[in-house]
C-alpha atoms as a PDB file:
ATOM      1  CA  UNK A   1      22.989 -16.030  10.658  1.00  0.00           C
ATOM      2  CA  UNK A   2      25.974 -16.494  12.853  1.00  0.00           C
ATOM      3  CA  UNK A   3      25.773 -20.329  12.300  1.00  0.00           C
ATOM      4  CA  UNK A   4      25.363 -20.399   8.411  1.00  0.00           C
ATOM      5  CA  UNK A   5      28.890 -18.134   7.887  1.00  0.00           C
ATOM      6  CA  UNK A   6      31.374 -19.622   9.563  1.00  0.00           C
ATOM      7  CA  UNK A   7      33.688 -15.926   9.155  1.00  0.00           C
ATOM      8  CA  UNK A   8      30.822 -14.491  12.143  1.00  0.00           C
ATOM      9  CA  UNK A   9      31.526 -17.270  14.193  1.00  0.00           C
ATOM     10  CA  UNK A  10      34.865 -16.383  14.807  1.00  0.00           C
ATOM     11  CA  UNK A  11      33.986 -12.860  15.340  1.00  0.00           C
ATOM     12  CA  UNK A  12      31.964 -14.060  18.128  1.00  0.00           C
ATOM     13  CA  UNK A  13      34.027 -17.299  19.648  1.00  0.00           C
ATOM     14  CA  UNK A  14      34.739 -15.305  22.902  1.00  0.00           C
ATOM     15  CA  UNK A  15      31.279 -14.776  23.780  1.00  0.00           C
ATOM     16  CA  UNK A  16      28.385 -15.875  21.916  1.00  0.00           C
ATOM     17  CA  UNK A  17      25.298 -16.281  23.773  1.00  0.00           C
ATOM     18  CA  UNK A  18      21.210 -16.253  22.650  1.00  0.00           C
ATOM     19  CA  UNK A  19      21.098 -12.762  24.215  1.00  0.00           C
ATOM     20  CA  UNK A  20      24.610 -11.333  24.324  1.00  0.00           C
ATOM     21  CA  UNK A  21      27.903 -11.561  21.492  1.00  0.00           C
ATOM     22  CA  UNK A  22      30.327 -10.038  21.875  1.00  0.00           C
ATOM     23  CA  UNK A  23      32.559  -8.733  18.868  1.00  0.00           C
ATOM     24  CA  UNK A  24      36.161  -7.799  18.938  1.00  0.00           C
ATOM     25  CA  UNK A  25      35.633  -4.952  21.868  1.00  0.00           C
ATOM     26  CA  UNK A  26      31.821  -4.714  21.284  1.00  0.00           C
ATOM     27  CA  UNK A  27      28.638  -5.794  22.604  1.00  0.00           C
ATOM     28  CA  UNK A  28      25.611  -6.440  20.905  1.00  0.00           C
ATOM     29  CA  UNK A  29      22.024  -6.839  23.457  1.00  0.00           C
ATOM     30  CA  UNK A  30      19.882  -8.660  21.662  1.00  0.00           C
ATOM     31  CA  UNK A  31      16.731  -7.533  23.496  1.00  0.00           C
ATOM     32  CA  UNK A  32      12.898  -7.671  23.379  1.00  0.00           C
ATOM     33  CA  UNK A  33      10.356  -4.784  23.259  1.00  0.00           C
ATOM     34  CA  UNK A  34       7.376  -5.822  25.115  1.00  0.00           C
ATOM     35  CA  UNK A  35       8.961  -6.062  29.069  1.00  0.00           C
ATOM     36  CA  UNK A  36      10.315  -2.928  30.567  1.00  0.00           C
ATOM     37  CA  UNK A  37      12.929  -4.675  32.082  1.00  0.00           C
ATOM     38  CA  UNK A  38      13.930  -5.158  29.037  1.00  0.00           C
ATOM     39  CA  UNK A  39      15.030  -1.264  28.724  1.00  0.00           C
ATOM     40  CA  UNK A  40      17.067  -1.381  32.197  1.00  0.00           C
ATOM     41  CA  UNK A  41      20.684  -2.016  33.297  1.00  0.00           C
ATOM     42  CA  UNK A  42      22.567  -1.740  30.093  1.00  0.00           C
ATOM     43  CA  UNK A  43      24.413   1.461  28.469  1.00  0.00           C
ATOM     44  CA  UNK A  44      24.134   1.869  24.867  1.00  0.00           C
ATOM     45  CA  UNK A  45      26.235   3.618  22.199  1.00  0.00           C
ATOM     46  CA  UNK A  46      23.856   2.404  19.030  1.00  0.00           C
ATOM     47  CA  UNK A  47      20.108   1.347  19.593  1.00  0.00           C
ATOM     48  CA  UNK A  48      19.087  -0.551  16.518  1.00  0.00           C
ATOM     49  CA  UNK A  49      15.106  -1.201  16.691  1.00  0.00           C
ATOM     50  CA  UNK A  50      14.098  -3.768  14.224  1.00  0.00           C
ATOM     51  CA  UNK A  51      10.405  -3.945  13.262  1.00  0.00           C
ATOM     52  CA  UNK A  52       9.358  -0.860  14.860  1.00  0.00           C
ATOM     53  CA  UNK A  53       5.175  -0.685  14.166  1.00  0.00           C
ATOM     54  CA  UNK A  54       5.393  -4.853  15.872  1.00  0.00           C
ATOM     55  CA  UNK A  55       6.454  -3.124  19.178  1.00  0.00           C
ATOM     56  CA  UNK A  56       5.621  -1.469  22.296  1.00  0.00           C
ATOM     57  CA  UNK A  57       6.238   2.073  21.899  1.00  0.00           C
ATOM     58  CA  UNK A  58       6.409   3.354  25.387  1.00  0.00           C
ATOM     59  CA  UNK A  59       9.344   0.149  25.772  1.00  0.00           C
ATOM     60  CA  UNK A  60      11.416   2.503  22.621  1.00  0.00           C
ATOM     61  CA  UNK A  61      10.749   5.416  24.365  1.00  0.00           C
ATOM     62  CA  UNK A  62      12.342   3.904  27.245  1.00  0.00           C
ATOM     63  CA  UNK A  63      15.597   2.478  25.144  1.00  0.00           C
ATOM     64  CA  UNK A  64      16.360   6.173  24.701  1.00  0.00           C
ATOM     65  CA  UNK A  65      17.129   6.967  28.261  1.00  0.00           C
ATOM     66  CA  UNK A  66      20.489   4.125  27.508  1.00  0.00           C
ATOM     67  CA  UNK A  67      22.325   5.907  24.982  1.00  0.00           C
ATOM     68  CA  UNK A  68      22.750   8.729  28.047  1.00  0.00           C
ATOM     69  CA  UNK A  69      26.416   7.455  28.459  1.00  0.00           C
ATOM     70  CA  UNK A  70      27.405   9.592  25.211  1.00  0.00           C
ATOM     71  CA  UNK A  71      26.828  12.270  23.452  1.00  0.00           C
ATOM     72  CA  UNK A  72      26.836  10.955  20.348  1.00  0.00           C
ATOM     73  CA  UNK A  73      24.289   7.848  20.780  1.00  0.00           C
ATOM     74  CA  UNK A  74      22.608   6.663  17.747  1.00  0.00           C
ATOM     75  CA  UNK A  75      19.362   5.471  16.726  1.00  0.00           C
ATOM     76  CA  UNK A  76      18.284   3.578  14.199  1.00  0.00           C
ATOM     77  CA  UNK A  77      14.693   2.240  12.825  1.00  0.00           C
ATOM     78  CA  UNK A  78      13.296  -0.103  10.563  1.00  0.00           C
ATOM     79  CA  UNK A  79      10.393  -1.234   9.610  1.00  0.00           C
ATOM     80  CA  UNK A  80       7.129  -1.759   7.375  1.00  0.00           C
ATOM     81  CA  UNK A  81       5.061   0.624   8.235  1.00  0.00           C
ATOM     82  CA  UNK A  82       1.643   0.072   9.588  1.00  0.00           C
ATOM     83  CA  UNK A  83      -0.636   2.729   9.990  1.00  0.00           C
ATOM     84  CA  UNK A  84      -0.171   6.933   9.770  1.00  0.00           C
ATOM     85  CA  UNK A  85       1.121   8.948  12.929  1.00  0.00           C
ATOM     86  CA  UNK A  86       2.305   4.899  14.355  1.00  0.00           C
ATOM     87  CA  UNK A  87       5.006   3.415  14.798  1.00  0.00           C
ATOM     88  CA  UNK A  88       8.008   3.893  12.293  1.00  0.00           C
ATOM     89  CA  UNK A  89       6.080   6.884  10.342  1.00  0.00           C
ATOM     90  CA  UNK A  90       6.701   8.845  13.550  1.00  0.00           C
ATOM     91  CA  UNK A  91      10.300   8.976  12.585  1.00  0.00           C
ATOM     92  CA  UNK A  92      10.031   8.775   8.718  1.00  0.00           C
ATOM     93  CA  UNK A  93       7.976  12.529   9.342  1.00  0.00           C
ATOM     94  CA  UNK A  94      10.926  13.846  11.320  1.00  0.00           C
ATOM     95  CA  UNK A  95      13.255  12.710   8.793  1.00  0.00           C
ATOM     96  CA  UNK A  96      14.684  14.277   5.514  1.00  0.00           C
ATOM     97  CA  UNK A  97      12.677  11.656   3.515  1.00  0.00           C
ATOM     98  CA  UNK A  98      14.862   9.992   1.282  1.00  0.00           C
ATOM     99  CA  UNK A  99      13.462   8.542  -2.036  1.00  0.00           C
ATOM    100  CA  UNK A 100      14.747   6.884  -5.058  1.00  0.00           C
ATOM    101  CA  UNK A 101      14.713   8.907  -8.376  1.00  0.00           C
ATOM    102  CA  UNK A 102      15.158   7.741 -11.417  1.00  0.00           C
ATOM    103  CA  UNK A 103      16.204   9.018 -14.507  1.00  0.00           C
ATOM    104  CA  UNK A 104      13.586   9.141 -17.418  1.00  0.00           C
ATOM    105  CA  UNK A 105      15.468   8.155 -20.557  1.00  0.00           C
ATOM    106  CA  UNK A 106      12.915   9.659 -22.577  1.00  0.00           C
ATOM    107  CA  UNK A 107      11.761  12.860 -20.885  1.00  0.00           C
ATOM    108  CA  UNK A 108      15.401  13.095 -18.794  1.00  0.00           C
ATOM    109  CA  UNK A 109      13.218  13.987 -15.245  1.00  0.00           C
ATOM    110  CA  UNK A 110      14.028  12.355 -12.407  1.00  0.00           C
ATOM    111  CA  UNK A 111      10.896  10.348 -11.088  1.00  0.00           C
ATOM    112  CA  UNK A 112       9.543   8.494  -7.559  1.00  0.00           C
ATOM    113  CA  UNK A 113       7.720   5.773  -8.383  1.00  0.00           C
ATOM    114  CA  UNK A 114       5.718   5.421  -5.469  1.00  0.00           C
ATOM    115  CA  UNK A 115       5.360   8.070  -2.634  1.00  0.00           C
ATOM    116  CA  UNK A 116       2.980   9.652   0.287  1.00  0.00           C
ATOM    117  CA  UNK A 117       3.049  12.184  -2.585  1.00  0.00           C
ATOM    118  CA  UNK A 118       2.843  10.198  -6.065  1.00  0.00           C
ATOM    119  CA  UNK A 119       0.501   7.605  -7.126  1.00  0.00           C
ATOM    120  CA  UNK A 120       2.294   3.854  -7.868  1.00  0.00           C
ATOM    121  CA  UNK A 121      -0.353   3.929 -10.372  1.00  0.00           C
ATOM    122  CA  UNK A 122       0.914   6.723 -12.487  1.00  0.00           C
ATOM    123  CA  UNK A 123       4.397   4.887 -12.808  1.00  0.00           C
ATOM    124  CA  UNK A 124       2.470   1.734 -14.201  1.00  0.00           C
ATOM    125  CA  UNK A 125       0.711   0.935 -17.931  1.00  0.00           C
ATOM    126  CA  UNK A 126      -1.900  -1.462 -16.828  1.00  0.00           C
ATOM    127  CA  UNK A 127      -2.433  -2.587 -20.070  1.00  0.00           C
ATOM    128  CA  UNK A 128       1.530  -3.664 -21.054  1.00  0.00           C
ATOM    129  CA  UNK A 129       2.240  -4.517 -17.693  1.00  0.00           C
ATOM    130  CA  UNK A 130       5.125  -2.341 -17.601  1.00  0.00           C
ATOM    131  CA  UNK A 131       7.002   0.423 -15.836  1.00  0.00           C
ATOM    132  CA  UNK A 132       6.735   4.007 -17.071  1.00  0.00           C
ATOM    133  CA  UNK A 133       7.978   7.656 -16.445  1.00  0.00           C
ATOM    134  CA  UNK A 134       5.006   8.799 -14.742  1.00  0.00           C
ATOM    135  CA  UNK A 135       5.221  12.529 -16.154  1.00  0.00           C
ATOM    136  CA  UNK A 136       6.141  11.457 -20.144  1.00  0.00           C
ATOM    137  CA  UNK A 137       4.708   7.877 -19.871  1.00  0.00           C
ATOM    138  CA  UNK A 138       8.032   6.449 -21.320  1.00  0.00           C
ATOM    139  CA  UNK A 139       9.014   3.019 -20.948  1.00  0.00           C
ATOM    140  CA  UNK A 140      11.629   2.519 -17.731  1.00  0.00           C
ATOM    141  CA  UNK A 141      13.292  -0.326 -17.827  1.00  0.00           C
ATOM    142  CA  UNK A 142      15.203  -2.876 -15.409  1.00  0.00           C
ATOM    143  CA  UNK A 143      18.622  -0.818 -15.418  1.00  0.00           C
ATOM    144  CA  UNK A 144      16.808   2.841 -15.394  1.00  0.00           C
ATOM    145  CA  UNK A 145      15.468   1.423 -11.927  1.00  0.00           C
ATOM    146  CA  UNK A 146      18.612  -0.412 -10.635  1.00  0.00           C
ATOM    147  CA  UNK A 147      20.530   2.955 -11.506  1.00  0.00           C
ATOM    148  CA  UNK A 148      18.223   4.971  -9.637  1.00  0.00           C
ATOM    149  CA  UNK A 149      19.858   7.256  -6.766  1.00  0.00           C
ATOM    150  CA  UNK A 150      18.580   8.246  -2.942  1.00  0.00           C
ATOM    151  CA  UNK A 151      17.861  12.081  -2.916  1.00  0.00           C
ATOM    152  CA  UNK A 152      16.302  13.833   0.845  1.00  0.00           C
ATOM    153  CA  UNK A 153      13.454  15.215  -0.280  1.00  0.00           C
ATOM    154  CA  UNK A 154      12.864  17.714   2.429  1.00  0.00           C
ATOM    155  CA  UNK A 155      15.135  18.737   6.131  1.00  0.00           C
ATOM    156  CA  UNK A 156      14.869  16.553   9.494  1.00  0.00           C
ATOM    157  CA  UNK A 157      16.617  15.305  12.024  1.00  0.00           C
ATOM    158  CA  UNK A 158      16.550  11.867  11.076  1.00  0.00           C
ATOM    159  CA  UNK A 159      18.137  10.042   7.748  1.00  0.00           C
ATOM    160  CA  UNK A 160      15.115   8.505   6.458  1.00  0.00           C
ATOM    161  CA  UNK A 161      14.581   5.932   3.265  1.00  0.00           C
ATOM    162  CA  UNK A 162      11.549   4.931   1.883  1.00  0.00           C
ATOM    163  CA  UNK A 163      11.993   1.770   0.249  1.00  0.00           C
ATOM    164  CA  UNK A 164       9.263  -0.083  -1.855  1.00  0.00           C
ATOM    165  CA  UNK A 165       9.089  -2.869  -4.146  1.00  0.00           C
ATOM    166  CA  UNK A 166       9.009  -1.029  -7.396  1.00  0.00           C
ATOM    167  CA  UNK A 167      12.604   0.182  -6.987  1.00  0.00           C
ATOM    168  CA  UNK A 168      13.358  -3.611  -7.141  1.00  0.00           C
ATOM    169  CA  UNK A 169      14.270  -4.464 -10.306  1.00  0.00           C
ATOM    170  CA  UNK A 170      13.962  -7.906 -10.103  1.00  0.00           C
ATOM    171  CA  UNK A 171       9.781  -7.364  -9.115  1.00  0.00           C
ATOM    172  CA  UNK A 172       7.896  -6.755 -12.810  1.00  0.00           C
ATOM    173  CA  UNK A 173       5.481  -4.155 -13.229  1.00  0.00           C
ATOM    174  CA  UNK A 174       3.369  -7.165 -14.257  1.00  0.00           C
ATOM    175  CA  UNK A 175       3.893  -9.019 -10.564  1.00  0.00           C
ATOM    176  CA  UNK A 176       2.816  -5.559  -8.774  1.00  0.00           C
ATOM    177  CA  UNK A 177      -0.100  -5.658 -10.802  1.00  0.00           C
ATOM    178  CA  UNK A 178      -0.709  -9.351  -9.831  1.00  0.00           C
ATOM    179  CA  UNK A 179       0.213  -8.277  -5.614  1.00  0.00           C
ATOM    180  CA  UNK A 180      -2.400  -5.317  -5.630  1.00  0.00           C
ATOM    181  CA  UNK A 181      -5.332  -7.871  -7.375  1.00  0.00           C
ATOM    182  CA  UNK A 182      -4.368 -10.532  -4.890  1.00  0.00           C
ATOM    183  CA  UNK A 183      -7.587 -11.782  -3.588  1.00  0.00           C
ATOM    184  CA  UNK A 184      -6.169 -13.208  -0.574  1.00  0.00           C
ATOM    185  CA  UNK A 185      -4.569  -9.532   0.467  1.00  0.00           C
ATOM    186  CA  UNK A 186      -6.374  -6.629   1.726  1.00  0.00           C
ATOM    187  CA  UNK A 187      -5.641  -3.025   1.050  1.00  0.00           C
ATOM    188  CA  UNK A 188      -3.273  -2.530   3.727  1.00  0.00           C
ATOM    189  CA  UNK A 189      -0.833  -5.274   3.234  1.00  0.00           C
ATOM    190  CA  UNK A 190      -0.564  -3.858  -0.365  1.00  0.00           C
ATOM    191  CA  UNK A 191       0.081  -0.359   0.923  1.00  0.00           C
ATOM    192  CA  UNK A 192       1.952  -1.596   3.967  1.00  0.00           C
ATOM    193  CA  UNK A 193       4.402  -4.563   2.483  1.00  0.00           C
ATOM    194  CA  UNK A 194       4.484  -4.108  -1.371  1.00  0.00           C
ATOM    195  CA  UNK A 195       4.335   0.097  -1.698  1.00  0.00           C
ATOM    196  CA  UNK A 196       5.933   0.721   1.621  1.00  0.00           C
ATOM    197  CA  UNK A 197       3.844   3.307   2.564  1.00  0.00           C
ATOM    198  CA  UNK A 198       1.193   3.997   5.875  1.00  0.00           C
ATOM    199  CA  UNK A 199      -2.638   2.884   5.546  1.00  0.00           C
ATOM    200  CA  UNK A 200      -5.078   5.986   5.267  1.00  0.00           C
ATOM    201  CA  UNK A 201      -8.067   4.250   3.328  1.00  0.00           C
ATOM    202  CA  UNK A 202     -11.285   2.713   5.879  1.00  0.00           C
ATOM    203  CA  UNK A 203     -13.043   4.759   8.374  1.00  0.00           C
ATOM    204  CA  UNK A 204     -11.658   3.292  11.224  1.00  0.00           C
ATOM    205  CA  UNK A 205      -7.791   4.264  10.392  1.00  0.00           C
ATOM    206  CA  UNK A 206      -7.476   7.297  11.369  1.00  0.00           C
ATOM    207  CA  UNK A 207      -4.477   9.713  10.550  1.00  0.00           C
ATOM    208  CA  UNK A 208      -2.750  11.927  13.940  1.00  0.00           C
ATOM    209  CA  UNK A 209      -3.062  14.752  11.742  1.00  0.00           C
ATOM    210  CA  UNK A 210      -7.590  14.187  11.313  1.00  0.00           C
ATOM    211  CA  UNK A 211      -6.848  13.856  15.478  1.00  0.00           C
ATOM    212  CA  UNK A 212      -4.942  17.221  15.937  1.00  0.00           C
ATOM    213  CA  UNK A 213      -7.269  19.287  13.548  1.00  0.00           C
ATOM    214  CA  UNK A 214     -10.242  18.113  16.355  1.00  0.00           C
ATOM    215  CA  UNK A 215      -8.360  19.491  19.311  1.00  0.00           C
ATOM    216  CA  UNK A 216     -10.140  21.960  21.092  1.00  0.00           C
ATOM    217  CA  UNK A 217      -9.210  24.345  23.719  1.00  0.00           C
ATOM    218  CA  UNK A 218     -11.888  24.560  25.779  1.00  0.00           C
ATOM    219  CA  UNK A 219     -12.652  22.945  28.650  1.00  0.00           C
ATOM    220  CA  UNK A 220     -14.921  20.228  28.608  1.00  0.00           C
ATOM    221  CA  UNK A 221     -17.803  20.266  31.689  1.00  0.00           C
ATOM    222  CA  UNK A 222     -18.542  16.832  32.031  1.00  0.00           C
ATOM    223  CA  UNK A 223     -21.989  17.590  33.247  1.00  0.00           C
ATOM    224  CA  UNK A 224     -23.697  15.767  30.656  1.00  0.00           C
ATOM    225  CA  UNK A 225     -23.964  11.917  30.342  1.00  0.00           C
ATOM    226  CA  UNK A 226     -20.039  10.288  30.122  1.00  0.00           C
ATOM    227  CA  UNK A 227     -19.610   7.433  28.111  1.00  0.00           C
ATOM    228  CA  UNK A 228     -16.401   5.311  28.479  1.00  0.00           C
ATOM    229  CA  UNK A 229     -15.108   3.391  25.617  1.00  0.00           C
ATOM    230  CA  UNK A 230     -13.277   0.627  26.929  1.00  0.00           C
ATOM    231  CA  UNK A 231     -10.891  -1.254  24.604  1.00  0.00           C
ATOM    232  CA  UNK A 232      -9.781  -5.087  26.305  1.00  0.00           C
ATOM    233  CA  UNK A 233      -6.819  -6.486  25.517  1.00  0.00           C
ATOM    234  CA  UNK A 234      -2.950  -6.786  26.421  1.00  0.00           C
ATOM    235  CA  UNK A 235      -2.761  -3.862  27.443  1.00  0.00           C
ATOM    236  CA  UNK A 236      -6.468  -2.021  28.051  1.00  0.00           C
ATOM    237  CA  UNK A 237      -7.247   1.529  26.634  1.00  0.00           C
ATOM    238  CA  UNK A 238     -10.446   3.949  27.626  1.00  0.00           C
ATOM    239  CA  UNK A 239     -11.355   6.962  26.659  1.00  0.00           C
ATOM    240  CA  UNK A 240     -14.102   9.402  27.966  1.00  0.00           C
ATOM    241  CA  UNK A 241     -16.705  11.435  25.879  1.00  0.00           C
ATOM    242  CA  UNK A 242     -20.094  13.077  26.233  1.00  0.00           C
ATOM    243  CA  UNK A 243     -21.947  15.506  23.962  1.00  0.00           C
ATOM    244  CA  UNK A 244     -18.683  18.155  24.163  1.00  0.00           C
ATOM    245  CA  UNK A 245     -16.261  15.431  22.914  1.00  0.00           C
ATOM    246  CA  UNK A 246     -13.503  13.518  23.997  1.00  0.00           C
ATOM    247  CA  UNK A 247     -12.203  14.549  27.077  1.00  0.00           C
ATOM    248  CA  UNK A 248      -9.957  11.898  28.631  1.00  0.00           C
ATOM    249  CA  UNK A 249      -7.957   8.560  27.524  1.00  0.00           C
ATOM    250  CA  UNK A 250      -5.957   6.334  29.071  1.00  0.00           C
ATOM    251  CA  UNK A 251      -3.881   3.575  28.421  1.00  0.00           C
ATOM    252  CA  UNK A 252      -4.130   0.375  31.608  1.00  0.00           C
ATOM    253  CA  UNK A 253      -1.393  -1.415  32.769  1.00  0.00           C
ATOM    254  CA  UNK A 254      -1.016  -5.087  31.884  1.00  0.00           C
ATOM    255  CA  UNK A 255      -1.131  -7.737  34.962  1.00  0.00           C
ATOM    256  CA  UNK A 256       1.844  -8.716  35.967  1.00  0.00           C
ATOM    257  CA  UNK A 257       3.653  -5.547  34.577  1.00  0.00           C
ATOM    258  CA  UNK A 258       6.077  -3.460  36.199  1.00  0.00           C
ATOM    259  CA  UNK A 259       4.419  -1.104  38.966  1.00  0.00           C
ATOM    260  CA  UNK A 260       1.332  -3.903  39.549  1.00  0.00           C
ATOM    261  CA  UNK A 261       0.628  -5.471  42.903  1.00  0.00           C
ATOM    262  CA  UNK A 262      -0.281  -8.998  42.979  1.00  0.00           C
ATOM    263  CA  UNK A 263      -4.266  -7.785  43.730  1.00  0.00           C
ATOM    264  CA  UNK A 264      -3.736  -5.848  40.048  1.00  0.00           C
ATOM    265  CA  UNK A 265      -7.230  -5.545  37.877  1.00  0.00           C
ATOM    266  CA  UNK A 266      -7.942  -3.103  35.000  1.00  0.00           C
ATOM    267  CA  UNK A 267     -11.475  -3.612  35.710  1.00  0.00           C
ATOM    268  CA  UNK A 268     -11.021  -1.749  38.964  1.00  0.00           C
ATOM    269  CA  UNK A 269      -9.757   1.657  37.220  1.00  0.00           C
ATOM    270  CA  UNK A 270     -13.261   1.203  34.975  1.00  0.00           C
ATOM    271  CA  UNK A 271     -15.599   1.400  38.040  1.00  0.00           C
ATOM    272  CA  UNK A 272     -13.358   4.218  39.748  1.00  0.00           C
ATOM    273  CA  UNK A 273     -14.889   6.301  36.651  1.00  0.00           C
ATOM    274  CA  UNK A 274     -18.268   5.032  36.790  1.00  0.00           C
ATOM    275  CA  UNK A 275     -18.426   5.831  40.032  1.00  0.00           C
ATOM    276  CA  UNK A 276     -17.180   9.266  39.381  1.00  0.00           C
ATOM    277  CA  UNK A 277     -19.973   9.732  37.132  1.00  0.00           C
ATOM    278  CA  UNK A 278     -23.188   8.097  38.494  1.00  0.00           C
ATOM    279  CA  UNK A 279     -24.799   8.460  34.994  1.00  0.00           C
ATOM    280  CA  UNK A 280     -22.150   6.895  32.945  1.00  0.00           C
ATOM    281  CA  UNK A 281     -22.059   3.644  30.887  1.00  0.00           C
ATOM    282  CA  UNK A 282     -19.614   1.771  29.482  1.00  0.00           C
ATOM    283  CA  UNK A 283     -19.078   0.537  26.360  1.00  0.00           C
ATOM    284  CA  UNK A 284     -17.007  -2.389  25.924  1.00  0.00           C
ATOM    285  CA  UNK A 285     -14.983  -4.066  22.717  1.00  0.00           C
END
């Protein structure tokens, strides 16, 4: 960006490295989120996370502890969001939800096009290809979107905007149409890139709030049979059931990360609990 306006580069002339710029008496990091090194050494007045559901969220957490220099640090987050109760939607939930409402010319009611709470399908005729009020099924055009405004729709502690394609003017009703029937695009990439919204639609996404309503308060015995669930990757997760439910998780350190000896291996942590339970077996992804 810096190189293609020439006006940024002499913002940054006095110090203008891959990592660090400086400009006039500032300092922008530019800084990874998968090391947590990364998250060390530097003071922050303004943490600005870019494509929040594409990183490690224990490395955010972490980013928090820089803006202790002042009371007034500042967070900000952006992203497409992935899945519910991950990544960005964490924050968009605490926030006063923001949407864009537009002005029926017909009907005069202020509409969302697309929301967690309204359909994109009710602000679409399928069979002109065209935008419409979704409560008098008037005709919106081009300008009724671009002249839309940002209203909170409810109280939080963060200033939150949804942001999908339909408030683009510019993107027909008829290309949405074409987006959603793409046969080379699943279900989530329309929900995730084109409405802007979480995926909630195939039995293995699962929402936090389906997680919390399971939550039990007793305590689980662990006399009968334990299976552990072992997911391998970068990092490793587990988690522990038997016929009373889930009772444990865990998420393994990476080799080589911060905290590991040279001698490091996941695999060790997974015989620790089968050893534990002499009757367990694991089940492996």
């Amino acid at each position: 960006i810096i190189a293609q306006n020439p006006i940024l580069g002499t913002w940054t002339k006095d110090h203008d490295a891959v990592e660090q710029k400086s400009v006039g008496k500032n300092i922008i990091y530019n800084r990874g989120t998968f090391s947590n090194k990364k998250a060390m050494m530097v003071a922050s007045n303004l943490n600005v996370h870019d494509e929040v559901d594409a990183s490690d969220p224990e490395v955010i957490t972490q980013y928090e502890n820089r803006l202790e220099a002042r009371a007034d640090g500042k967070r900000w987050y952006f992203s497409h969001p992935s899945l519910s109760g991950f990544g960005v939607d964490v924050y968009w939930q605490q926030s006063d939800k923001k949407e864009w409402f537009v002005t029926c010319p017909h009907c005069t009611k202020e509409v969302i096009l697309a929301s967690e709470e309204y359909s994109w399908k009710d602000s679409i005729d399928f069979d002109k290809e065209l935008y419409v009020c979704r409560l008098c099924k008037g005709e919106l055009s081009e300008d009724d979107i671009r002249y839309g405004q940002w209203k909170p729709t409810t109280e939080g502690i963060f200033s939150g905007y949804h942001i999908s394609q339909l408030m683009c003017p510019w993107i027909t009703a008829k290309r949405i149409i074409e987006k959603k029937n793409d046969p080379l695009k699943d279900e989530q990439f329309f929900y995730n890139y084109v409405l802007g919204l979480p995926y909630v639609g195939s039995e293995n996404k699962i929402s936090s709030e389906v997680v919390l309503k399971n939550i039990s308060k007793e305590i689980n015995t662990q006399t009968s049979r334990v299976i552990i669930g072992v997911d391998t990757g970068l990092p490793w997760y587990l988690t522990c059931m038997n016929s009373e439910g889930v009772f444990y998780h865990e998420r393994l350190k990476k080799v080589g990360e911060e905290g590991t000896s040279k001698d490091y291996d996941p695999k060790n942590r997974v015989r620790e609990l089968l050893l534990r339970w002499p009757q367990s077996i694991v089940i492996g992804d």
